[in-house]
PDB file of N, CA and C in Angstrom:
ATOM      1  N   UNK A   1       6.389 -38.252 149.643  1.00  0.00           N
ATOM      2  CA  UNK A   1       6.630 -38.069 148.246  1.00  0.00           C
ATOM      3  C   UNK A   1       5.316 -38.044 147.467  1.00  0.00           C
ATOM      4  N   UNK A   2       4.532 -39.438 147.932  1.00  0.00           N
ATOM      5  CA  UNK A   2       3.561 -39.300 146.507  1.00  0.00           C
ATOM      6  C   UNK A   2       2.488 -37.925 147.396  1.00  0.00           C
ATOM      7  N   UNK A   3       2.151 -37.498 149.015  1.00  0.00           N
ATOM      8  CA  UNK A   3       1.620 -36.671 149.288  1.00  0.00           C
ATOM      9  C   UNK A   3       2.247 -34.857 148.256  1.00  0.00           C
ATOM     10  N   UNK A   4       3.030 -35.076 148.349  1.00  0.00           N
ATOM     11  CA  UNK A   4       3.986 -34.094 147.541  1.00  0.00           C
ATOM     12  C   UNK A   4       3.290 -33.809 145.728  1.00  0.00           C
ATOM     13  N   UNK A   5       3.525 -35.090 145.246  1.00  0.00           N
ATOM     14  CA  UNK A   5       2.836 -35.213 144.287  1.00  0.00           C
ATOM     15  C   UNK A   5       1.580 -34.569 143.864  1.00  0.00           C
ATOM     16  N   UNK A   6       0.968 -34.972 144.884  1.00  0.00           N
ATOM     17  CA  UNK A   6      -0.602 -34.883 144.504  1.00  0.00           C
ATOM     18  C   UNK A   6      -1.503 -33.502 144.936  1.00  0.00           C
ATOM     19  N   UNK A   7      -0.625 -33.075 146.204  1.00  0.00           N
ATOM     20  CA  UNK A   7      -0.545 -31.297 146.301  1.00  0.00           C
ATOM     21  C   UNK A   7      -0.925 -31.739 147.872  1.00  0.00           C
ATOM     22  N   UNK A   8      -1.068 -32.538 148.651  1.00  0.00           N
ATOM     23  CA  UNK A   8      -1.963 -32.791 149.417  1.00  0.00           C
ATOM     24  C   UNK A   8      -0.386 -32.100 150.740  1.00  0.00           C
ATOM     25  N   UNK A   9      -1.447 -31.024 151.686  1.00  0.00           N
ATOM     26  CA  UNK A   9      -0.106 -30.322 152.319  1.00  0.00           C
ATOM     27  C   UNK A   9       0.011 -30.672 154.287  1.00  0.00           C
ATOM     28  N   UNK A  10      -0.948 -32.148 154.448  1.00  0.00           N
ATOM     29  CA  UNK A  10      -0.739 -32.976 155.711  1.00  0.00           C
ATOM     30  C   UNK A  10      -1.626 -34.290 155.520  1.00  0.00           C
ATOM     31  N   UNK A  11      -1.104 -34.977 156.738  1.00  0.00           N
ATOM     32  CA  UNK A  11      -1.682 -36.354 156.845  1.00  0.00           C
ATOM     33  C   UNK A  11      -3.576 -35.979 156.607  1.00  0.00           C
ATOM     34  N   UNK A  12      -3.869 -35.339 157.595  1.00  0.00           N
ATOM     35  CA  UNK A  12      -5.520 -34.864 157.498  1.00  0.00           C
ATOM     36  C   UNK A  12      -5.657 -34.476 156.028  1.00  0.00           C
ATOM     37  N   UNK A  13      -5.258 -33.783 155.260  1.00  0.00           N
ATOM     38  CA  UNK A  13      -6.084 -33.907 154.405  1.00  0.00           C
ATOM     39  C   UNK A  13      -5.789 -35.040 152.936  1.00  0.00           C
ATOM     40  N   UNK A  14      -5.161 -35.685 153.205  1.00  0.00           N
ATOM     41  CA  UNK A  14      -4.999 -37.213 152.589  1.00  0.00           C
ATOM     42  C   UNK A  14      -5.704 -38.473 153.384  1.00  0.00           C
ATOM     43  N   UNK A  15      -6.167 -38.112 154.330  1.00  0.00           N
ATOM     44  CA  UNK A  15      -6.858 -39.216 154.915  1.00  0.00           C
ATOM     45  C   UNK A  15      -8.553 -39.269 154.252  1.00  0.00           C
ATOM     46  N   UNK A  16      -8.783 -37.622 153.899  1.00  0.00           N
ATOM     47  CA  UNK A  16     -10.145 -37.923 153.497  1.00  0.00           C
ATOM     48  C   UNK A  16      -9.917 -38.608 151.992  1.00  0.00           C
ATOM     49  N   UNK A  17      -9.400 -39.293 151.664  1.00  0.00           N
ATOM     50  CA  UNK A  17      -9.129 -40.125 150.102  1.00  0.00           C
ATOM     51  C   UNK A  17      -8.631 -41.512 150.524  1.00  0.00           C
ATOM     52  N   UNK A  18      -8.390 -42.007 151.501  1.00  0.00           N
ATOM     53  CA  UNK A  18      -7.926 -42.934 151.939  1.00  0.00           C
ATOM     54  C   UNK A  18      -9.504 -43.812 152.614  1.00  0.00           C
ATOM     55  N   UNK A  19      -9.192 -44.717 152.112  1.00  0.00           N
ATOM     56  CA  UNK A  19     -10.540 -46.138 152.537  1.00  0.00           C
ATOM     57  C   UNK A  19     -10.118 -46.574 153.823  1.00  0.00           C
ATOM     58  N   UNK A  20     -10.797 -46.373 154.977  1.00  0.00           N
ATOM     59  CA  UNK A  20     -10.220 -47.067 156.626  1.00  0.00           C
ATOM     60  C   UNK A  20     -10.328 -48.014 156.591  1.00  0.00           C
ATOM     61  N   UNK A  21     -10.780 -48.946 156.032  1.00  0.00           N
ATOM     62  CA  UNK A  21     -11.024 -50.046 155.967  1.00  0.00           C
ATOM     63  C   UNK A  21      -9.890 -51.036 155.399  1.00  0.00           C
ATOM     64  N   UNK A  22      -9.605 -50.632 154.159  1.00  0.00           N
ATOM     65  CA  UNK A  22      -8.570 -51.394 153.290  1.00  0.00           C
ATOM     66  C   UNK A  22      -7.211 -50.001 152.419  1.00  0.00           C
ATOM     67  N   UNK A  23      -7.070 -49.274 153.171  1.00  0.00           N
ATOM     68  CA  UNK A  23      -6.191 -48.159 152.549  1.00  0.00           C
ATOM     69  C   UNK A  23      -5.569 -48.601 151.285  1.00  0.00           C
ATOM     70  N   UNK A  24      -4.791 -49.195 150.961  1.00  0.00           N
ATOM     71  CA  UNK A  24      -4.041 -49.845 149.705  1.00  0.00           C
ATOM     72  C   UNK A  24      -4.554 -50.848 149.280  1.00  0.00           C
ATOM     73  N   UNK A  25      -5.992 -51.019 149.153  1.00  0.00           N
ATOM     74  CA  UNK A  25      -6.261 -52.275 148.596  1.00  0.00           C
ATOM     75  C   UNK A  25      -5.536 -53.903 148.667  1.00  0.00           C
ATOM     76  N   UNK A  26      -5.196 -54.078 150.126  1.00  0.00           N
ATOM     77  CA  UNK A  26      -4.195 -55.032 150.125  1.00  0.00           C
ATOM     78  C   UNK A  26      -4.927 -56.420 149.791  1.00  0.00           C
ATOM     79  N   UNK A  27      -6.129 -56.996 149.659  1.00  0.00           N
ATOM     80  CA  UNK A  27      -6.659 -57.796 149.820  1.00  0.00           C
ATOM     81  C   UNK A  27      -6.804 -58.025 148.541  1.00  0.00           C
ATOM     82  N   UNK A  28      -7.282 -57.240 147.640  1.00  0.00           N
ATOM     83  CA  UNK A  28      -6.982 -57.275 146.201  1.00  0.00           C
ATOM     84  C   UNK A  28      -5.989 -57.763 145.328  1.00  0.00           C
ATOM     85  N   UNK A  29      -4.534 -57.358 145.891  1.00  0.00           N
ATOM     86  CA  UNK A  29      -3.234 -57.186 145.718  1.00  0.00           C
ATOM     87  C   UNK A  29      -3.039 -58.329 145.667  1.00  0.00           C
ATOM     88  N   UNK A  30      -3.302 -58.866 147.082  1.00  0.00           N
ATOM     89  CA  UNK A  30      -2.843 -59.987 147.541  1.00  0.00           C
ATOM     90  C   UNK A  30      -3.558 -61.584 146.852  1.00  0.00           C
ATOM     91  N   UNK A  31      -5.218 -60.806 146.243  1.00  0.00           N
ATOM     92  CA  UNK A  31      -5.412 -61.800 145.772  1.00  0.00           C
ATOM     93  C   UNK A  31      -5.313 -62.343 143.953  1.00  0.00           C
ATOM     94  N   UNK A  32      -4.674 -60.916 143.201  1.00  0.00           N
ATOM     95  CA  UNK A  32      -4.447 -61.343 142.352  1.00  0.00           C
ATOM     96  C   UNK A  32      -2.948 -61.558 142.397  1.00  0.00           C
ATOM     97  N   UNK A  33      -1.963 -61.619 143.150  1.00  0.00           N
ATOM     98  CA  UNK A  33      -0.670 -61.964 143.353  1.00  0.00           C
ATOM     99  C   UNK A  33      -0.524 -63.621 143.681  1.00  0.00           C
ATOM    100  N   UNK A  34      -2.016 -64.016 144.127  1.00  0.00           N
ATOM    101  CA  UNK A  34      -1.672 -65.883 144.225  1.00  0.00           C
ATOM    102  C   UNK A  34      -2.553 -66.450 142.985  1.00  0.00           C
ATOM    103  N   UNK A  35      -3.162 -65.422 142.042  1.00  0.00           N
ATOM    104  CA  UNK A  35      -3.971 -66.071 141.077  1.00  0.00           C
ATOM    105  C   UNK A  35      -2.943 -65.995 140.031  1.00  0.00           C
ATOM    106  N   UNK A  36      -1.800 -65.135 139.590  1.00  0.00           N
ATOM    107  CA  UNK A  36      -1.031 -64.428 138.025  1.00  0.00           C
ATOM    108  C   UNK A  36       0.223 -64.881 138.288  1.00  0.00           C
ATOM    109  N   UNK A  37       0.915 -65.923 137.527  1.00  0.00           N
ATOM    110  CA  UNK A  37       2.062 -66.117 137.287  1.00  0.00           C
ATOM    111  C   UNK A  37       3.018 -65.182 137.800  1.00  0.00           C
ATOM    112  N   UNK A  38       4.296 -65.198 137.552  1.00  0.00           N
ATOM    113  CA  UNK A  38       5.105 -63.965 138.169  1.00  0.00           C
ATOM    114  C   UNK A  38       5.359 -63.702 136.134  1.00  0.00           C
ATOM    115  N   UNK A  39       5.633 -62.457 136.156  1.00  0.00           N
ATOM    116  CA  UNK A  39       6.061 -62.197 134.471  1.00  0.00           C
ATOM    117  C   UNK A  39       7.263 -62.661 134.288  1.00  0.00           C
ATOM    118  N   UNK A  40       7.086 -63.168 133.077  1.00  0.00           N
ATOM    119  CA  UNK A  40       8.258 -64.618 132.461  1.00  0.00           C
ATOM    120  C   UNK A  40       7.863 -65.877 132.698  1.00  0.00           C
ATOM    121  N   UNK A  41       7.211 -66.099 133.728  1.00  0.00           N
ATOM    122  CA  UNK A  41       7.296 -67.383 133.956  1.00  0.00           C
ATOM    123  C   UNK A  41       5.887 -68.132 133.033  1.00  0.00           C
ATOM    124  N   UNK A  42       5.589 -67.916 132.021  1.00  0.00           N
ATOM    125  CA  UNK A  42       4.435 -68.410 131.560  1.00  0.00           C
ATOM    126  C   UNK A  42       4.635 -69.562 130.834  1.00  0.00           C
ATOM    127  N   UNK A  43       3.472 -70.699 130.731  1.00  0.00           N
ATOM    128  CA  UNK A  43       3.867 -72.011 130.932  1.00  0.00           C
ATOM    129  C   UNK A  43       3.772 -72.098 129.154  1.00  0.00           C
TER     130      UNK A  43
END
């Protein structure tokens, strides 16, 4: 879908935009997901 989106017409040529290292930024994700409240819950 989002390859669809973006015009991109196989895996190869969406890989050259993709980081091998951390593809989705999961480490990021993950670290502002144990620093930010969940929304609503603010004290």
């Amino acid at each position: 879908m989002l390859m669809e989106y973006v015009g991109w017409k196989d895996v190869r040529s969406a890989m050259r935009y993709i980081d091998a290292a951390d593809p989705f930024a999961q480490h990021r994700i993950e670290t502002a997901l144990s620093v930010a409240p969940p929304p609503g819950i603010a004290g």
